[in-house]
N, C-alpha and C. Protein backbone atom coordinates (compact mmCIF):
# COMPACT_ATOMS: atom_id res chain seq x y z
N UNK A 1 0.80 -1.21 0.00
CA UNK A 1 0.00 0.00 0.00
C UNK A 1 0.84 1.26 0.00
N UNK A 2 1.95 1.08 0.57
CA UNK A 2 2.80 2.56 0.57
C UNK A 2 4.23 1.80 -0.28
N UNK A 3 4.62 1.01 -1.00
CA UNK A 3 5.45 0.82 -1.64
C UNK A 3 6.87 1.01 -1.06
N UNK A 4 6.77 0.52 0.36
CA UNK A 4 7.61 0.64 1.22
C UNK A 4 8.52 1.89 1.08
N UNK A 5 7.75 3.05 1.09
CA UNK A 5 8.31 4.20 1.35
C UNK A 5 7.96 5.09 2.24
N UNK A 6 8.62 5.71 3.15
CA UNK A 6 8.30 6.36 4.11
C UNK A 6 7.17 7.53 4.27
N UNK A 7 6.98 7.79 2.84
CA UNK A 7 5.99 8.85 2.62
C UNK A 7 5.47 8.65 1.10
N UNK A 8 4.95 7.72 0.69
CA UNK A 8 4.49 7.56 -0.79
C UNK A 8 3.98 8.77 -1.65
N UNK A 9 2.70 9.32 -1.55
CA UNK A 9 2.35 10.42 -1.67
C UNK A 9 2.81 11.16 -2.68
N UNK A 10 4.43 11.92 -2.53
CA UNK A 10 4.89 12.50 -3.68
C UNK A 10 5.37 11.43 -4.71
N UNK A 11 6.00 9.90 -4.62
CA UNK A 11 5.75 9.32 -5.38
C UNK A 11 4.46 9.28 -6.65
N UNK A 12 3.86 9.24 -5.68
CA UNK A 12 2.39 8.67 -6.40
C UNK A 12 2.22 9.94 -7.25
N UNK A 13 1.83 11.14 -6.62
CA UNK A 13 1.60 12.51 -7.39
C UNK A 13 2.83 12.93 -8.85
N UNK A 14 4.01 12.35 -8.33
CA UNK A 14 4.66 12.23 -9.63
C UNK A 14 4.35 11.26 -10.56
N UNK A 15 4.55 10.14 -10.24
CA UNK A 15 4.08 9.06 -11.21
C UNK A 15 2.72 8.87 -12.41
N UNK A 16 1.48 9.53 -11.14
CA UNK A 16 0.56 9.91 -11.94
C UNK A 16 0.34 11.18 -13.01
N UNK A 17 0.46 12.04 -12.17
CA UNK A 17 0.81 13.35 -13.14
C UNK A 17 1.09 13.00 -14.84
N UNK A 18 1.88 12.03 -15.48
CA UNK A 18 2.11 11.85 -16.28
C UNK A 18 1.64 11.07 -17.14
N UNK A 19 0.24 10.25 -16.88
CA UNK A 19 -0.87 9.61 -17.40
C UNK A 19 -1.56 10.57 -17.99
N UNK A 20 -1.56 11.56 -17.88
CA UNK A 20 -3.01 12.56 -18.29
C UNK A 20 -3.91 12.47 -18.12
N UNK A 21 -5.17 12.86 -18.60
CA UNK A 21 -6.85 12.48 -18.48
C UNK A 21 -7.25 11.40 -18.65
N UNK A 22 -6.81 10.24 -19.54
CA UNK A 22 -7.74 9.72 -20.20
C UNK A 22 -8.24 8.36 -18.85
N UNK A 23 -9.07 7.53 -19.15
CA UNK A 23 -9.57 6.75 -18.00
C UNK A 23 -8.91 5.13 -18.31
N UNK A 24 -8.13 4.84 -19.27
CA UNK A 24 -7.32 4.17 -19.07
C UNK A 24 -5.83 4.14 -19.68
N UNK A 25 -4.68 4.45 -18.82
CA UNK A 25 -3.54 4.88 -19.12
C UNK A 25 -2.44 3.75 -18.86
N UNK A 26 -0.98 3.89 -19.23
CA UNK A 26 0.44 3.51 -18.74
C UNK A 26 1.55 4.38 -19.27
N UNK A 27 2.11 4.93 -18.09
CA UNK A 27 3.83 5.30 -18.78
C UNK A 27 4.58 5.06 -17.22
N UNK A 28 5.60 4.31 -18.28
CA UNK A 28 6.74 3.83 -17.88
C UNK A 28 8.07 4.80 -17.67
N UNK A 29 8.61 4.92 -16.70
CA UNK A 29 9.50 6.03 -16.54
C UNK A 29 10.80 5.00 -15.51
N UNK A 30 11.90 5.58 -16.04
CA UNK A 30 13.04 4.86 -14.60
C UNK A 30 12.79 3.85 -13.66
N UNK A 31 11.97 2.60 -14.45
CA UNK A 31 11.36 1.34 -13.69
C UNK A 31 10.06 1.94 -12.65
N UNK A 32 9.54 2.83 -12.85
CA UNK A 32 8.31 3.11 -12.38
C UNK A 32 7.34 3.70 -13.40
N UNK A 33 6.51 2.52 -12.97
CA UNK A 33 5.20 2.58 -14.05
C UNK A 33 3.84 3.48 -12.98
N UNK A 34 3.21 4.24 -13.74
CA UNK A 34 2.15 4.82 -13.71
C UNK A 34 0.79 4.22 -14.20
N UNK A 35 -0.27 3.52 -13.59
CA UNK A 35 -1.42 2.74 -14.20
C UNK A 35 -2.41 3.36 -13.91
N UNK A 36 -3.41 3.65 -15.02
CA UNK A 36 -4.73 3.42 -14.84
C UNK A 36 -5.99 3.36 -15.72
N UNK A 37 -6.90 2.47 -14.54
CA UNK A 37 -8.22 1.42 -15.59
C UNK A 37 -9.32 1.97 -14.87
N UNK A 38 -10.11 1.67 -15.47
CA UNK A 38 -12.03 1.88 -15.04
C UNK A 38 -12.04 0.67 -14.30
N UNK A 39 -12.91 0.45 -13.17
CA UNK A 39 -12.72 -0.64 -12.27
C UNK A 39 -13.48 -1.65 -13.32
N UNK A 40 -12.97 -2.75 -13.45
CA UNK A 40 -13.37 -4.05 -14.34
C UNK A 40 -14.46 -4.36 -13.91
N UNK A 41 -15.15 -4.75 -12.39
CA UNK A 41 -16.28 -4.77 -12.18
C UNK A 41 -17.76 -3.92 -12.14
N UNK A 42 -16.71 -2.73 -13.02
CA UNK A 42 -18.24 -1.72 -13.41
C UNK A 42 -18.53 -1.05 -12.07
N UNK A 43 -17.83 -0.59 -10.68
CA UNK A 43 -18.33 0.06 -9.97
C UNK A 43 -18.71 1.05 -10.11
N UNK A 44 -19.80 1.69 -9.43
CA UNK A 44 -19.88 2.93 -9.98
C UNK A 44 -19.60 3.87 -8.09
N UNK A 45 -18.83 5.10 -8.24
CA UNK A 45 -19.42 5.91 -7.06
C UNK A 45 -20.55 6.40 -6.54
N UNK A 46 -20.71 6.93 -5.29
CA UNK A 46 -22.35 7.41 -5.68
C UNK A 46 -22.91 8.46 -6.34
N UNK A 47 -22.52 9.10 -6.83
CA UNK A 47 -22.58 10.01 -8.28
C UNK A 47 -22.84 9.30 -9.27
N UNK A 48 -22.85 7.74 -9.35
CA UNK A 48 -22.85 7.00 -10.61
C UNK A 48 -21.36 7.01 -11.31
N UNK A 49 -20.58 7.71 -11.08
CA UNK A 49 -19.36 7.66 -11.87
C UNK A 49 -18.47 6.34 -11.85
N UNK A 50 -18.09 5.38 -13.11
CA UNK A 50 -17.22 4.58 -12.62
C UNK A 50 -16.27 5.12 -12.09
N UNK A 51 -16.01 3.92 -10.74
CA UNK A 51 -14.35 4.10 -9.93
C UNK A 51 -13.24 4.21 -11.01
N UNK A 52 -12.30 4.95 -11.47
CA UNK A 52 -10.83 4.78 -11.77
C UNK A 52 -9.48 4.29 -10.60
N UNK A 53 -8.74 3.71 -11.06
CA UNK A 53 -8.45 2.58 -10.12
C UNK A 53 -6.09 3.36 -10.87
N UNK A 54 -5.77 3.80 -9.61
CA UNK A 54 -4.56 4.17 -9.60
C UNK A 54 -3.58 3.37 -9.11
N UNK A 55 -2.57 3.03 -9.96
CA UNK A 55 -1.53 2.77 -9.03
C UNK A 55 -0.05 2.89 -9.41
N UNK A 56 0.81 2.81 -8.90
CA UNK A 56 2.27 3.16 -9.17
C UNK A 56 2.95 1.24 -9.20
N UNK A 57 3.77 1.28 -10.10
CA UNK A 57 4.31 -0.30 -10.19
C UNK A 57 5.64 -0.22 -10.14
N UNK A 58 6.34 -0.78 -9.44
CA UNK A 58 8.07 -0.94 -9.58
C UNK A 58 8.35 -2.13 -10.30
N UNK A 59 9.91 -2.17 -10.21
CA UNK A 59 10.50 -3.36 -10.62
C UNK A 59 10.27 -4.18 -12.10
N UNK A 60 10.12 -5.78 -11.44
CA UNK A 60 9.68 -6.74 -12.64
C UNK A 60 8.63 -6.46 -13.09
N UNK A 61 7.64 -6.17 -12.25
CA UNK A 61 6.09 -6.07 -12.28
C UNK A 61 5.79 -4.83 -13.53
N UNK A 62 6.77 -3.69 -12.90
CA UNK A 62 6.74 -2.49 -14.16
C UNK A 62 7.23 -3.27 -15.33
N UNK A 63 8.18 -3.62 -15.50
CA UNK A 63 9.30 -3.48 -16.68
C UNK A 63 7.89 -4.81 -17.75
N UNK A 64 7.35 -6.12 -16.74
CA UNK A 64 6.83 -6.31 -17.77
C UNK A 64 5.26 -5.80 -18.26
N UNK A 65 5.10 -5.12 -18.18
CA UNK A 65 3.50 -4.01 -18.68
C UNK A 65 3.88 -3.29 -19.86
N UNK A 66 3.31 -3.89 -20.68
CA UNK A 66 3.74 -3.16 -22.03
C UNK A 66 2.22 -2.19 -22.49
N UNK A 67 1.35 -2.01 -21.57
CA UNK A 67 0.07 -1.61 -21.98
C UNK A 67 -1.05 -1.14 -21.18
N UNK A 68 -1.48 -0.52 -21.16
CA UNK A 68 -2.49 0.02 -19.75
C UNK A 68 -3.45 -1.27 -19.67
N UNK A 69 -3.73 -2.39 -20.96
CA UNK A 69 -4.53 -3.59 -21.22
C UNK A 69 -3.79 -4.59 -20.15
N UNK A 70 -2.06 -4.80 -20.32
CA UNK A 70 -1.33 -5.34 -19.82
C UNK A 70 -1.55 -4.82 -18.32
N UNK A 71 -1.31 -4.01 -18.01
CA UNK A 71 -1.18 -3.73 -16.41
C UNK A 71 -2.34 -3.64 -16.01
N UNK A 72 -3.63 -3.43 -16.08
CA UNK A 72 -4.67 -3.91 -15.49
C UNK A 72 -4.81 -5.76 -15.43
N UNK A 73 -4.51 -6.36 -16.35
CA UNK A 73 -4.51 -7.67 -16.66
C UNK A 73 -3.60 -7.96 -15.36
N UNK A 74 -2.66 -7.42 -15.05
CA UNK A 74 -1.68 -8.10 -14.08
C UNK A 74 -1.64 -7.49 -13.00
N UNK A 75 -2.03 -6.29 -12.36
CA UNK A 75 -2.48 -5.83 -11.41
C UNK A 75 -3.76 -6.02 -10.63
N UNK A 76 -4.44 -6.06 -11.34
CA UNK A 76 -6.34 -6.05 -11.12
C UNK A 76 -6.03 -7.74 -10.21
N UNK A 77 -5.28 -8.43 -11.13
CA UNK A 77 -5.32 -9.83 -10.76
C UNK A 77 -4.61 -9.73 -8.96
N UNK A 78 -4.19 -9.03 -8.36
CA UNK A 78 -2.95 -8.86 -7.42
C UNK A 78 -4.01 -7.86 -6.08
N UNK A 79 -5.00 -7.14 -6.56
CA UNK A 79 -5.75 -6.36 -5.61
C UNK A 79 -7.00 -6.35 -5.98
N UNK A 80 -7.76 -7.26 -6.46
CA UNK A 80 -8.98 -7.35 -6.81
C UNK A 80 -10.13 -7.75 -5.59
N UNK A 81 -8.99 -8.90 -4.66
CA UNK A 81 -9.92 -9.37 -3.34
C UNK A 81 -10.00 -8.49 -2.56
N UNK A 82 -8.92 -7.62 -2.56
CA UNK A 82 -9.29 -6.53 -1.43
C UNK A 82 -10.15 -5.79 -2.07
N UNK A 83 -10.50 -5.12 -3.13
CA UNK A 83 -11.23 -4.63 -3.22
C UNK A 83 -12.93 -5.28 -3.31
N UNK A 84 -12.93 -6.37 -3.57
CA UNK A 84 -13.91 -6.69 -3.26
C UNK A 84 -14.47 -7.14 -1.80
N UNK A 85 -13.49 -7.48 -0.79
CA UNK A 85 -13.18 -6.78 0.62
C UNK A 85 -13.80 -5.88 1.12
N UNK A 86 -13.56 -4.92 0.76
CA UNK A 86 -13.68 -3.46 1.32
C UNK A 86 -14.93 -2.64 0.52
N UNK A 87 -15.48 -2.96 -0.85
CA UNK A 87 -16.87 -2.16 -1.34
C UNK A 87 -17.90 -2.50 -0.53
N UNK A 88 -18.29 -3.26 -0.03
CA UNK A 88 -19.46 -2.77 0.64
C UNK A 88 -19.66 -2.40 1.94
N UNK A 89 -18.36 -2.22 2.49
CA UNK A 89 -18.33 -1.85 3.79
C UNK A 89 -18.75 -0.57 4.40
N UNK A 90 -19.56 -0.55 5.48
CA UNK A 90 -20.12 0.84 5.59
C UNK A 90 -19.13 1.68 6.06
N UNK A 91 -18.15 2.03 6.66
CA UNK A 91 -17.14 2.38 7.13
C UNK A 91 -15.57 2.64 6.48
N UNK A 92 -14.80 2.80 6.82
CA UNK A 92 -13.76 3.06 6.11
C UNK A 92 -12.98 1.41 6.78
N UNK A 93 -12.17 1.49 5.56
CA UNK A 93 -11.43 -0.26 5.61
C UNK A 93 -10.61 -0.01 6.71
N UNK A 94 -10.32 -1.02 7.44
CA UNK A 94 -8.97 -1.40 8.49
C UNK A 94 -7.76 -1.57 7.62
N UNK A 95 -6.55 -1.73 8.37
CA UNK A 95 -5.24 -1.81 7.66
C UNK A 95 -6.02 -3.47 7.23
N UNK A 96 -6.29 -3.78 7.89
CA UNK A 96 -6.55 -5.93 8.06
C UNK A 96 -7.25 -6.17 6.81
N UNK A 97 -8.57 -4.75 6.53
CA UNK A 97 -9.94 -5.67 5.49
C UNK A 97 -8.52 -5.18 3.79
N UNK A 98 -7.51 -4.59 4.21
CA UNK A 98 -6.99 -4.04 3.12
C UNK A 98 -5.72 -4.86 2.59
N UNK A 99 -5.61 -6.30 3.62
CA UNK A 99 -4.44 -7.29 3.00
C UNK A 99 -4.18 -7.42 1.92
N UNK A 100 -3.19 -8.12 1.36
CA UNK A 100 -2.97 -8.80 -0.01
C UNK A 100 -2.47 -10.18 -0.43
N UNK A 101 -3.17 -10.60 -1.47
CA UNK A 101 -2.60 -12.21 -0.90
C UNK A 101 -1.55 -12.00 -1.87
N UNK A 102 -1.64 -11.51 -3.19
CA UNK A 102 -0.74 -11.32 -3.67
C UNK A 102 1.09 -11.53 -3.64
């Protein structure tokens, strides 16, 4: 969840920054990848808006994503239980409902 960094945050705000608008993205930069997909299960917020689903990728995991198709395909697969975990919960998730088996 924090990519074992002491303060993720400006990570993340850099990484993303460079996706642009569109609702499903990838760029690859200095072994850090930038992802993002429309949640695969069609969530919607309560506005109706589908969820967009962010994340930052290091390493092997980056280097092999050749595609915003690719990195949802191999990410989604890695945090999908937690998220299905944690949507219907009335409350905000625990560190616990937010594991990974991954």
């Amino acid at each position: 969840l924090d990519g074992g960094l002491a303060d993720p945050l400006p990570e993340y705000e850099s990484a993303i920054a460079r996706l642009g608008d569109g609702p499903m993205a990838w760029h690859l930069a200095d072994n850090r990848g930038a992802l993002r997909f429309p949640d695969p299960d069609r969530r919607r917020d309560a506005a109706g808006r589908l969820i967009p689903h962010e994340f930052v990728v290091f390493g092997d995991l980056a280097s092999g994503i050749q595609s915003a198709a690719d990195g949802q395909d191999l990410v989604w697969h890695l945090v999908s239980a937690a998220y299905d975990r944690v949507w219907a919960l009335d409350a905000h998730p625990s560190a616990a409902d937010l594991y990974f088996d991954g």
